[in-house]
PDB file of N, CA and C in Angstrom:
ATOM      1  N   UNK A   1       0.821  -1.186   0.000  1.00  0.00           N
ATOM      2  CA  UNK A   1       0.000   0.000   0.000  1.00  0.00           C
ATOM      3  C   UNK A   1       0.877   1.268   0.000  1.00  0.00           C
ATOM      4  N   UNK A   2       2.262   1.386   0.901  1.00  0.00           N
ATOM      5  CA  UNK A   2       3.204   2.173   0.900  1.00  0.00           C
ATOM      6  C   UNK A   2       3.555   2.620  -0.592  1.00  0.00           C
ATOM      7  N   UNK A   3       3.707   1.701  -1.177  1.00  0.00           N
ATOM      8  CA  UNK A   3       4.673   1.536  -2.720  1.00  0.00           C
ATOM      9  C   UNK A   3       3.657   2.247  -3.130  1.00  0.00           C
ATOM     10  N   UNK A   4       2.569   1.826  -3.529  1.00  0.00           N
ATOM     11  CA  UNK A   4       1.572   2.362  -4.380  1.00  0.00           C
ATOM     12  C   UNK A   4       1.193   3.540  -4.129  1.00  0.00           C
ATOM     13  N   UNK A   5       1.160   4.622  -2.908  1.00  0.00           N
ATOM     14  CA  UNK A   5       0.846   5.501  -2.578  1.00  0.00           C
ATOM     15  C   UNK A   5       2.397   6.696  -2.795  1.00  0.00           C
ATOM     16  N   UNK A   6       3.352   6.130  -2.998  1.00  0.00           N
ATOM     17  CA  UNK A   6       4.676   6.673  -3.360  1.00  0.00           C
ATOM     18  C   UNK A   6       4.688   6.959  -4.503  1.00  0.00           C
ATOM     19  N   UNK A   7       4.127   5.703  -5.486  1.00  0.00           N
ATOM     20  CA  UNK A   7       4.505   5.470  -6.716  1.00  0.00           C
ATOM     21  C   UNK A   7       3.543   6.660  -7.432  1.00  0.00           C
ATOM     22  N   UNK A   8       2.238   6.474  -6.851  1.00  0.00           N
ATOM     23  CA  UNK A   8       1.388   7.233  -7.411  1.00  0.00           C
ATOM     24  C   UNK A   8       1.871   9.498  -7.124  1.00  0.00           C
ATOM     25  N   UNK A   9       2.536   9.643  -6.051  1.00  0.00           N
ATOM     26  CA  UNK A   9       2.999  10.473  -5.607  1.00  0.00           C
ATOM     27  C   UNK A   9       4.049  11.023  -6.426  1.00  0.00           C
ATOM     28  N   UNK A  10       4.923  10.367  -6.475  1.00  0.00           N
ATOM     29  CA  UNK A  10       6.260  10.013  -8.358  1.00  0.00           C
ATOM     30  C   UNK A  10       5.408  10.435  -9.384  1.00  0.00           C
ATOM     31  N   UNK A  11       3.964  10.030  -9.641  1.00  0.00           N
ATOM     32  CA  UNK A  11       3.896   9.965 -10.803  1.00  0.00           C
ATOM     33  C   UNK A  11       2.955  11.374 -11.385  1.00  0.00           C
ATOM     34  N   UNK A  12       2.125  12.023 -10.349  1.00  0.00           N
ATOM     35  CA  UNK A  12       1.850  13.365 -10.337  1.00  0.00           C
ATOM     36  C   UNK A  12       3.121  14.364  -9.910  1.00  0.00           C
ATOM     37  N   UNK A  13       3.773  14.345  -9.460  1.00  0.00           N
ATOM     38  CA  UNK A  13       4.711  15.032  -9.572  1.00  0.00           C
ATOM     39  C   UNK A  13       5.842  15.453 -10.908  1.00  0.00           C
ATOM     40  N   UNK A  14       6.146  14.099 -11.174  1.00  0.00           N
ATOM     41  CA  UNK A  14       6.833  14.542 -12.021  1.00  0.00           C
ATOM     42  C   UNK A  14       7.353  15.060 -13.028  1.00  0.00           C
ATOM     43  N   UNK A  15       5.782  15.465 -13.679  1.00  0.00           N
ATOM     44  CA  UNK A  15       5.632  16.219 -15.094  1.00  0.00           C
ATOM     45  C   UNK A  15       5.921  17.849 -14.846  1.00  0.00           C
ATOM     46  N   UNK A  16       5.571  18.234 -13.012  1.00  0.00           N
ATOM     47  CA  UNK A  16       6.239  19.719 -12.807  1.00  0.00           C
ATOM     48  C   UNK A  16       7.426  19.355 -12.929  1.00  0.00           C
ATOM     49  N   UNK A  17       8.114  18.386 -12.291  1.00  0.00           N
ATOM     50  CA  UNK A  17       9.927  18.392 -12.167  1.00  0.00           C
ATOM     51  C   UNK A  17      10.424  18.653 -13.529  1.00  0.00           C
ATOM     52  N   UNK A  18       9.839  18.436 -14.595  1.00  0.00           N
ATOM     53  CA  UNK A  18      10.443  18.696 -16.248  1.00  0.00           C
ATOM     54  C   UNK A  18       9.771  19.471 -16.910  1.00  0.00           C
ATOM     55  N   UNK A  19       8.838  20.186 -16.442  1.00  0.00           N
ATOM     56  CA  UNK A  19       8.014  21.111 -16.982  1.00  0.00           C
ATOM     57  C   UNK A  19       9.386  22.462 -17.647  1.00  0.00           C
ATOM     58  N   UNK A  20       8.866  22.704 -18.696  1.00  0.00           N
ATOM     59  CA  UNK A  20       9.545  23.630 -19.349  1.00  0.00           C
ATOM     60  C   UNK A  20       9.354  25.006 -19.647  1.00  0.00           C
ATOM     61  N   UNK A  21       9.861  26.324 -19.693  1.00  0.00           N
ATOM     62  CA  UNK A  21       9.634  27.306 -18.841  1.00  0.00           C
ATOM     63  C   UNK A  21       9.651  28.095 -20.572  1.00  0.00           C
ATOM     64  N   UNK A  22       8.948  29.073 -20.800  1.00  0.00           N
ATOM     65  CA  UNK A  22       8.965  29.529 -22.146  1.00  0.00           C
ATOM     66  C   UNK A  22       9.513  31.208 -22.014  1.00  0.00           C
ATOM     67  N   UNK A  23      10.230  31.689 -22.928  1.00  0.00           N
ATOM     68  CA  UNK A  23      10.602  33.008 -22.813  1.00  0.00           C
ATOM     69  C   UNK A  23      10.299  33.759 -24.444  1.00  0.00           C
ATOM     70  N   UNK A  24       9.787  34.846 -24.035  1.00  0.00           N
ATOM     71  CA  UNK A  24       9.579  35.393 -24.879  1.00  0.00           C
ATOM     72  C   UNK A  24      10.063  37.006 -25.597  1.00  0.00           C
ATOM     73  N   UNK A  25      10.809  37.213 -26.538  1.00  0.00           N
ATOM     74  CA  UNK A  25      11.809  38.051 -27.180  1.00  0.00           C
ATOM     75  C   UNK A  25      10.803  39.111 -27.961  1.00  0.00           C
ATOM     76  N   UNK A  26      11.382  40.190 -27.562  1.00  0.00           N
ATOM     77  CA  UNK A  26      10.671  41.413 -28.310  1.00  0.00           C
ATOM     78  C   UNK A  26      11.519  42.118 -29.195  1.00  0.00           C
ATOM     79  N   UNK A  27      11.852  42.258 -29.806  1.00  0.00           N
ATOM     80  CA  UNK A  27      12.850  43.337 -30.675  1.00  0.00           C
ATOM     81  C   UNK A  27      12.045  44.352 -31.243  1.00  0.00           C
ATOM     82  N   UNK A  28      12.867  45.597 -30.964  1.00  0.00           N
ATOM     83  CA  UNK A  28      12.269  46.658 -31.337  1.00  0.00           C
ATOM     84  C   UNK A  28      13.541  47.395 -31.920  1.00  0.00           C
ATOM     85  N   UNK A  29      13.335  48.270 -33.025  1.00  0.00           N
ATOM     86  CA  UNK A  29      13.808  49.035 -34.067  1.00  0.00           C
ATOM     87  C   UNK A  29      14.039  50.236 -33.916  1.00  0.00           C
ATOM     88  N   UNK A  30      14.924  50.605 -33.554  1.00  0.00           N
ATOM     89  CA  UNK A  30      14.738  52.629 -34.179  1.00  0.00           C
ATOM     90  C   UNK A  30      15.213  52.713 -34.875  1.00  0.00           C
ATOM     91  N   UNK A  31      14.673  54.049 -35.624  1.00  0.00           N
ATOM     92  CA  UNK A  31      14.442  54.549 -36.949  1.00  0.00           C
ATOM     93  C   UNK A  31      15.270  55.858 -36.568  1.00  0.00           C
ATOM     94  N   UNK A  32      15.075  56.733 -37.738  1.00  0.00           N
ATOM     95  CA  UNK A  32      15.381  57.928 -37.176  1.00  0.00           C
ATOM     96  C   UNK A  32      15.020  58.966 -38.759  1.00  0.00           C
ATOM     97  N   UNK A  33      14.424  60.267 -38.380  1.00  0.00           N
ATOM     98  CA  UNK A  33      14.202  61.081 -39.761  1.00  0.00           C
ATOM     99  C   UNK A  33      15.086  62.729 -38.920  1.00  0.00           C
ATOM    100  N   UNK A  34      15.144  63.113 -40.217  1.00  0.00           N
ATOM    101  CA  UNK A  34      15.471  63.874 -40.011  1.00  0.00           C
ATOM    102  C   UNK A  34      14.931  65.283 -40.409  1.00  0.00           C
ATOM    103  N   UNK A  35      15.151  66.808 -40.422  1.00  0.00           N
ATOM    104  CA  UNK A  35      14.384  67.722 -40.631  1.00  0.00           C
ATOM    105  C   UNK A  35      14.919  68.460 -39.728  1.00  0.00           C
ATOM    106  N   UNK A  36      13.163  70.246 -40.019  1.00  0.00           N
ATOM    107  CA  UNK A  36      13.397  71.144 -39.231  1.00  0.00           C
ATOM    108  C   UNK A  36      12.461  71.020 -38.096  1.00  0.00           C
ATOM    109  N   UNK A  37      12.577  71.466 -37.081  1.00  0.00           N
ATOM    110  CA  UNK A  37      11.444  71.669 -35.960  1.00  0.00           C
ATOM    111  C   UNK A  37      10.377  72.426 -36.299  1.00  0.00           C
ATOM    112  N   UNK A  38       9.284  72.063 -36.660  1.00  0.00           N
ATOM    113  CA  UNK A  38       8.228  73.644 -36.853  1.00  0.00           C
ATOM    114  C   UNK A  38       7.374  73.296 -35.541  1.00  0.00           C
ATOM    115  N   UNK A  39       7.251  72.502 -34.288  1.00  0.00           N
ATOM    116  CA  UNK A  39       6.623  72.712 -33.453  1.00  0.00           C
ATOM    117  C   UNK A  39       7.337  72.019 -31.952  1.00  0.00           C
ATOM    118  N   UNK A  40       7.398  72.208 -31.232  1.00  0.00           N
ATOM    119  CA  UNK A  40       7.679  71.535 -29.923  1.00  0.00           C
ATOM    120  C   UNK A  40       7.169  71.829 -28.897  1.00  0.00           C
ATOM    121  N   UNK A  41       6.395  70.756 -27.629  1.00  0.00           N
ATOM    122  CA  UNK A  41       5.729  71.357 -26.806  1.00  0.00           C
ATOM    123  C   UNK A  41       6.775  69.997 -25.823  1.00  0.00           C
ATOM    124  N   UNK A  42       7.358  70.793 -25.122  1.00  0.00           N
ATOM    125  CA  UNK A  42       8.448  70.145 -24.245  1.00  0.00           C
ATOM    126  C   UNK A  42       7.812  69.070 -23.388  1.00  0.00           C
ATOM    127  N   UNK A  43       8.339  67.333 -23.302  1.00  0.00           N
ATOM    128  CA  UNK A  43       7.391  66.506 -22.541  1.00  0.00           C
ATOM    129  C   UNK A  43       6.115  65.771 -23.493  1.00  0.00           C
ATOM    130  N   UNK A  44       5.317  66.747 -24.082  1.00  0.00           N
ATOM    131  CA  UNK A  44       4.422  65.942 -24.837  1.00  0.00           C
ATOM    132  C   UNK A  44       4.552  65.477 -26.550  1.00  0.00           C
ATOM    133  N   UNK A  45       5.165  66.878 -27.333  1.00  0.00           N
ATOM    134  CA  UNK A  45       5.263  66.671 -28.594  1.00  0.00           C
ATOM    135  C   UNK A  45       6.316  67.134 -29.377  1.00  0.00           C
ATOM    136  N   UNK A  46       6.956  66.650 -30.590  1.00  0.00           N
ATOM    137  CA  UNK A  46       7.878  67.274 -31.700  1.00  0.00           C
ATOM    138  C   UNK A  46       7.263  67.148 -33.082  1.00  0.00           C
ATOM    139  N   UNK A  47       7.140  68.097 -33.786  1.00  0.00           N
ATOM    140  CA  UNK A  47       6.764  67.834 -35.427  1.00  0.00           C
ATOM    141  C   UNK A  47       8.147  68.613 -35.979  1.00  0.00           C
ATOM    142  N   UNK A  48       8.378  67.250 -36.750  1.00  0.00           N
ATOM    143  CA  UNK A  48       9.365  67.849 -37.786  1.00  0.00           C
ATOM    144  C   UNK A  48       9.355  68.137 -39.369  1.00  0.00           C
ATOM    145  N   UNK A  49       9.506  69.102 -39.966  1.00  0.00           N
ATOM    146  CA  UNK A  49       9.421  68.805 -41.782  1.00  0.00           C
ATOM    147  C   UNK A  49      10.418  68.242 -42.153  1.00  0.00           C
ATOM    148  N   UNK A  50      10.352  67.056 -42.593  1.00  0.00           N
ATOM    149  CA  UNK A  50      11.126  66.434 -43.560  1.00  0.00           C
ATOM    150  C   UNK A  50      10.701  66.577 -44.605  1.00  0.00           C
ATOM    151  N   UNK A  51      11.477  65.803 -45.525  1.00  0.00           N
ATOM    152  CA  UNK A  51      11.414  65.532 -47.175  1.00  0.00           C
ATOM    153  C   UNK A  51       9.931  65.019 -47.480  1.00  0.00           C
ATOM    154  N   UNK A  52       9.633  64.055 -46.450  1.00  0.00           N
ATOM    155  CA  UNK A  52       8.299  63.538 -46.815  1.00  0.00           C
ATOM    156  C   UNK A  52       6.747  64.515 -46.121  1.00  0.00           C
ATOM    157  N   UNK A  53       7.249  65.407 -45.511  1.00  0.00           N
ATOM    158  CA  UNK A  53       6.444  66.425 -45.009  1.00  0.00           C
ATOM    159  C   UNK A  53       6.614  66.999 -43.633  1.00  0.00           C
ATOM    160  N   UNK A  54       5.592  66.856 -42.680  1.00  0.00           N
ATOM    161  CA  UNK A  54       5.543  67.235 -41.864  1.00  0.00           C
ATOM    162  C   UNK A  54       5.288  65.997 -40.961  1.00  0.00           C
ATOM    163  N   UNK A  55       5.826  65.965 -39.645  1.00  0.00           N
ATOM    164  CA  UNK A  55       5.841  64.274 -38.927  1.00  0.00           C
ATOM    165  C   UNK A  55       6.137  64.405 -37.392  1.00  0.00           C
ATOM    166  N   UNK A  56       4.760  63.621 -36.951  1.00  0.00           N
ATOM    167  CA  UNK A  56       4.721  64.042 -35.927  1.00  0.00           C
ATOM    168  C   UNK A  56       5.356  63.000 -34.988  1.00  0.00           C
ATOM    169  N   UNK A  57       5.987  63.396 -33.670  1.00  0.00           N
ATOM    170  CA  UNK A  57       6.690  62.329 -32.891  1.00  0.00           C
ATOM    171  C   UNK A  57       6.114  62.762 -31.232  1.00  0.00           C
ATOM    172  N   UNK A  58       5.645  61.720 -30.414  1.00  0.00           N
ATOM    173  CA  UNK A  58       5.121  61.555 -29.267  1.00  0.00           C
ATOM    174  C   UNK A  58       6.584  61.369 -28.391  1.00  0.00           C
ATOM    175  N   UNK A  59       6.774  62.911 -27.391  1.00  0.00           N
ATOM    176  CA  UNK A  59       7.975  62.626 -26.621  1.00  0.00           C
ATOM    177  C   UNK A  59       7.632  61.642 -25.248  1.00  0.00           C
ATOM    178  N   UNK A  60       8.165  61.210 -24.962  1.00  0.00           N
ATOM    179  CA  UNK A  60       8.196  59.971 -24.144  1.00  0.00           C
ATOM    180  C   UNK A  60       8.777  60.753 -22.785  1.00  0.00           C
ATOM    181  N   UNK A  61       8.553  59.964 -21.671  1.00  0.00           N
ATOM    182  CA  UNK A  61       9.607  60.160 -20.145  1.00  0.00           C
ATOM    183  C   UNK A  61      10.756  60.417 -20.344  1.00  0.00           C
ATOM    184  N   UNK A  62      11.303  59.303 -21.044  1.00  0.00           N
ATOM    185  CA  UNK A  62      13.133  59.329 -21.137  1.00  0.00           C
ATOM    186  C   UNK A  62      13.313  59.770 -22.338  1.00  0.00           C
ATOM    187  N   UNK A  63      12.839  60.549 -22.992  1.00  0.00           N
ATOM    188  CA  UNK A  63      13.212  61.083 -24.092  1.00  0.00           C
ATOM    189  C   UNK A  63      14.226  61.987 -23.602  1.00  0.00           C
ATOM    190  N   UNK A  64      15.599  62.475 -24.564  1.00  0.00           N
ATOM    191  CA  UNK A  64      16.525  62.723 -24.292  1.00  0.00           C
ATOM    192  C   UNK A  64      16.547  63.690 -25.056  1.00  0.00           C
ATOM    193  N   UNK A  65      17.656  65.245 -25.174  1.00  0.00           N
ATOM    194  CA  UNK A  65      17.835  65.884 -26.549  1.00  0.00           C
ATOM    195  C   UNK A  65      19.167  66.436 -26.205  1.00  0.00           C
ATOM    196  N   UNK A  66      20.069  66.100 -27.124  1.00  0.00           N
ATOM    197  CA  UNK A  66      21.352  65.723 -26.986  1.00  0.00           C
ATOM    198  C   UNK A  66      21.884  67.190 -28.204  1.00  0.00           C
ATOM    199  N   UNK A  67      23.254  67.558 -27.994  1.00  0.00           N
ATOM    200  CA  UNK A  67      23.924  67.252 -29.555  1.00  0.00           C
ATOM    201  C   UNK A  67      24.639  66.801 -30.083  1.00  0.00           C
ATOM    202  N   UNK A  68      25.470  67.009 -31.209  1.00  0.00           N
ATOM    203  CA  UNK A  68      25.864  66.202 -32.186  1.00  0.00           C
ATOM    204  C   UNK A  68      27.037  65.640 -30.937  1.00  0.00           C
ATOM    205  N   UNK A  69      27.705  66.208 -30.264  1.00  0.00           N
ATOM    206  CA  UNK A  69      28.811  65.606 -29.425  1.00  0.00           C
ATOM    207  C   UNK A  69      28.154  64.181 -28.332  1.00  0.00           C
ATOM    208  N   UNK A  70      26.863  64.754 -28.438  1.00  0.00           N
ATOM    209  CA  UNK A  70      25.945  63.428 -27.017  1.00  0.00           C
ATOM    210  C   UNK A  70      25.789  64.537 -25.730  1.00  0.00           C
ATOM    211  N   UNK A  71      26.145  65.777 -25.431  1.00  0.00           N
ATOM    212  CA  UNK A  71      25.962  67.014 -24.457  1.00  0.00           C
ATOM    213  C   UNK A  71      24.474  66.852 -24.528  1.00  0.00           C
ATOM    214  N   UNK A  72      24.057  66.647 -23.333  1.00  0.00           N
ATOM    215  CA  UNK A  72      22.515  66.672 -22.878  1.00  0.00           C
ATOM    216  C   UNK A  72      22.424  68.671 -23.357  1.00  0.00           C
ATOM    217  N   UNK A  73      21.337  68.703 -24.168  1.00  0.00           N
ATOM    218  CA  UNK A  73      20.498  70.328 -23.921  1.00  0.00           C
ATOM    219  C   UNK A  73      19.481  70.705 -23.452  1.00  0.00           C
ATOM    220  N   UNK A  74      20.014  71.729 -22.738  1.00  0.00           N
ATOM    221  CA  UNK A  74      19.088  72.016 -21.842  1.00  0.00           C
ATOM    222  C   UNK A  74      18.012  72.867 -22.186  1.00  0.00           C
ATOM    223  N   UNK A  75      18.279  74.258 -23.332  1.00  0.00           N
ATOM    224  CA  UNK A  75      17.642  74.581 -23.578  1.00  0.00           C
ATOM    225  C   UNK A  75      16.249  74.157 -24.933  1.00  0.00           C
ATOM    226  N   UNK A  76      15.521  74.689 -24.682  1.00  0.00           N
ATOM    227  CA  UNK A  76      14.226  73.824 -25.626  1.00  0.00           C
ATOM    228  C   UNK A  76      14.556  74.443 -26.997  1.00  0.00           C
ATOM    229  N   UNK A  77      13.994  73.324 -27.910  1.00  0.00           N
ATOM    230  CA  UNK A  77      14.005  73.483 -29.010  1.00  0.00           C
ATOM    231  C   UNK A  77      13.311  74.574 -29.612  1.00  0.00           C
ATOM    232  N   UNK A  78      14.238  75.307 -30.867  1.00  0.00           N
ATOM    233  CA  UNK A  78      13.216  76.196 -31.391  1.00  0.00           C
ATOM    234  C   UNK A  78      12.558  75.937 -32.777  1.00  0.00           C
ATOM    235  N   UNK A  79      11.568  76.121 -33.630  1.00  0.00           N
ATOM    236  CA  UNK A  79      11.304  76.331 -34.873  1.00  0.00           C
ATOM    237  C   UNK A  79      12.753  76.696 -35.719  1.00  0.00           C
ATOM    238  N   UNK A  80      12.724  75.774 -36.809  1.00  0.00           N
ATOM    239  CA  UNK A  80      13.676  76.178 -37.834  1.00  0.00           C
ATOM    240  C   UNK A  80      14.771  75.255 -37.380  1.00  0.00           C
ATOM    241  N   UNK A  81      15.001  75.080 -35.968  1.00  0.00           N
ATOM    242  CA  UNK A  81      16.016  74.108 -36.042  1.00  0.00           C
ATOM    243  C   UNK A  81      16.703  72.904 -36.124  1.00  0.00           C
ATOM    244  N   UNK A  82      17.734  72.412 -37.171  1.00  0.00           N
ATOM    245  CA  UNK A  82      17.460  71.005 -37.505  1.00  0.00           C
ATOM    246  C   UNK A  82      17.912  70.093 -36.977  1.00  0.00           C
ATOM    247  N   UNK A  83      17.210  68.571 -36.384  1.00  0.00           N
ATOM    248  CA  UNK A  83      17.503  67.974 -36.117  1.00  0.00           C
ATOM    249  C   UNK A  83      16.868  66.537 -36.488  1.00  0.00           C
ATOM    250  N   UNK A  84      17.612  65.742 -35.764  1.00  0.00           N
ATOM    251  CA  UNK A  84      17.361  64.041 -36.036  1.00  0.00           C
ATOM    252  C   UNK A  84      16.911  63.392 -34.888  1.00  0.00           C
ATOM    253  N   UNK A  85      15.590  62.506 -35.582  1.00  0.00           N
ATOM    254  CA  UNK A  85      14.752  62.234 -34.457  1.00  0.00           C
ATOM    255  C   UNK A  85      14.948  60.316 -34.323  1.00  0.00           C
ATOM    256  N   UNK A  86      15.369  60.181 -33.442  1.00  0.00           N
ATOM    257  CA  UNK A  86      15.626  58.678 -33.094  1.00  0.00           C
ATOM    258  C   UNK A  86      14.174  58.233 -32.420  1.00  0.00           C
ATOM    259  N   UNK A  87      13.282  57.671 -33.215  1.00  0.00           N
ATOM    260  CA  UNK A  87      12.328  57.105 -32.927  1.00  0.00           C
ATOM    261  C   UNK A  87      12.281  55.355 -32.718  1.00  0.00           C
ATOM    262  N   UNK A  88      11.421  54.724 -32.063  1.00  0.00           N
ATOM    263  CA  UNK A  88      10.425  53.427 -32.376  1.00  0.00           C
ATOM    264  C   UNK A  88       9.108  53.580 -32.568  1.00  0.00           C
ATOM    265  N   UNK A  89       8.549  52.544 -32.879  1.00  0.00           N
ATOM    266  CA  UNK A  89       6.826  52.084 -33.066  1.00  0.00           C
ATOM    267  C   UNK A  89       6.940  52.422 -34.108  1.00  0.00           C
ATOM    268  N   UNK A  90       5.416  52.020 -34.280  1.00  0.00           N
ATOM    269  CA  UNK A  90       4.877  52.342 -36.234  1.00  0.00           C
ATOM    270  C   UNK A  90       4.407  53.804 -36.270  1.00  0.00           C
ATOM    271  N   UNK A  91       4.071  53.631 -37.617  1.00  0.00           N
ATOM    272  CA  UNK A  91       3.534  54.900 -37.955  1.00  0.00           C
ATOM    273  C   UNK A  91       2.580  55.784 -37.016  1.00  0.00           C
ATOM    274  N   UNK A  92       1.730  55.109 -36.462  1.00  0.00           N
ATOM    275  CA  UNK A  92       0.734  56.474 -35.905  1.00  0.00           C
ATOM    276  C   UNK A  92       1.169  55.720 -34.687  1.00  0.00           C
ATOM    277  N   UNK A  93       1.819  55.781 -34.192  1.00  0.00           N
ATOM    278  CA  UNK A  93       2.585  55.434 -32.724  1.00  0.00           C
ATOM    279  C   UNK A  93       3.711  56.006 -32.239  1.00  0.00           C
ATOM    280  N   UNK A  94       4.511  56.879 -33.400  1.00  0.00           N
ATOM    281  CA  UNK A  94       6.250  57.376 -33.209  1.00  0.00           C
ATOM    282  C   UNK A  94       6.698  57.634 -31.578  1.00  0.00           C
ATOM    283  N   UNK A  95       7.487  56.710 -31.036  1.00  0.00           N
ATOM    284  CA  UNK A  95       7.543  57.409 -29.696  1.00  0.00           C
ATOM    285  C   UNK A  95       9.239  57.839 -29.442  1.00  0.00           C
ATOM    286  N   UNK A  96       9.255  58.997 -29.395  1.00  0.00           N
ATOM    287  CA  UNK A  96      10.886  59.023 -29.874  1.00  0.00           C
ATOM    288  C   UNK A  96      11.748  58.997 -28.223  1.00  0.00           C
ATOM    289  N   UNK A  97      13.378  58.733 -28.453  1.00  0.00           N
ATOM    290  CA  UNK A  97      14.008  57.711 -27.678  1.00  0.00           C
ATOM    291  C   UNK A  97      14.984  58.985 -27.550  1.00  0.00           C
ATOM    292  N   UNK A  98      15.502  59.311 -28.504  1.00  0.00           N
ATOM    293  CA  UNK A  98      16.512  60.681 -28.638  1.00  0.00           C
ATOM    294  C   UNK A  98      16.481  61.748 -29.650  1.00  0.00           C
ATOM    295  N   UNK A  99      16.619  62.870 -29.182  1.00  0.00           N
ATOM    296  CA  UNK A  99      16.936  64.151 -30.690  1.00  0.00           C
ATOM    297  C   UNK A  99      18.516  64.616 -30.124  1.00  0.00           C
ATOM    298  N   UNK A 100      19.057  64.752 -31.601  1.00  0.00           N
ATOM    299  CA  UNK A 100      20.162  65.001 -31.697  1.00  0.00           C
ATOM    300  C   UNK A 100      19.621  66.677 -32.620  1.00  0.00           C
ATOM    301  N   UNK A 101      20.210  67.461 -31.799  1.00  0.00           N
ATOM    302  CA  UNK A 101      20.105  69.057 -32.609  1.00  0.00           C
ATOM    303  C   UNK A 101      21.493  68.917 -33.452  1.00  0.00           C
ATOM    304  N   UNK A 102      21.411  68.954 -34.670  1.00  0.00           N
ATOM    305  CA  UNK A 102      22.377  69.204 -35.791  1.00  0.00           C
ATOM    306  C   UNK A 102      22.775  70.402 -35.590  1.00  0.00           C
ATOM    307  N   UNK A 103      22.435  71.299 -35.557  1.00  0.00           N
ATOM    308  CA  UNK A 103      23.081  73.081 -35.446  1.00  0.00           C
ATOM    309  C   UNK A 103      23.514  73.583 -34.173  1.00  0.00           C
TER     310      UNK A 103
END
């Protein structure tokens, strides 16, 4: 009765003891366009004109705005000035990661 109550104990158990654990991989892309600033509202938004028009980018928490050296700036962006926008997500999602001011 021992054995059988062991055996049976072994035998629900042991499919957790080898149970296999799954992980799952996200990769994500940045992009980056480039252009002039025609709008910035510090924290919430950047539109830039590029070649393909006008394009809007959703600033994020850790959004960063750097320049060309990587020097964090402090002061806010103005109209007219050009820079490169290091984005992810798709199209009506842009959530940008870094701006690098070219000038």
């Amino acid at each position: 009765m021992k054995r059988m109550i062991v055996s049976l104990a072994c035998a629900l158990i042991a499919p957790l003891a080898f149970a296999q654990t799954s992980t799952t991989t996200t990769e994500t892309t940045t992009t980056y366009s480039s252009g002039t600033v025609t709008t910035y509202e510090p924290g919430k938004t950047i539109v830039v004109k590029s070649e393909e028009g006008p394009v809007s980018f959703a600033l994020g928490t850790a959004a960063r705005i750097v320049d060309g050296a990587g020097k964090v700036v402090t002061a806010p962006l103005r109209a007219g000035q050009r820079v490169r926008v290091y984005y992810t997500g798709p199209t009506e999602k842009r959530v940008v990661e870094h701006v690098v001011v070219e000038d």
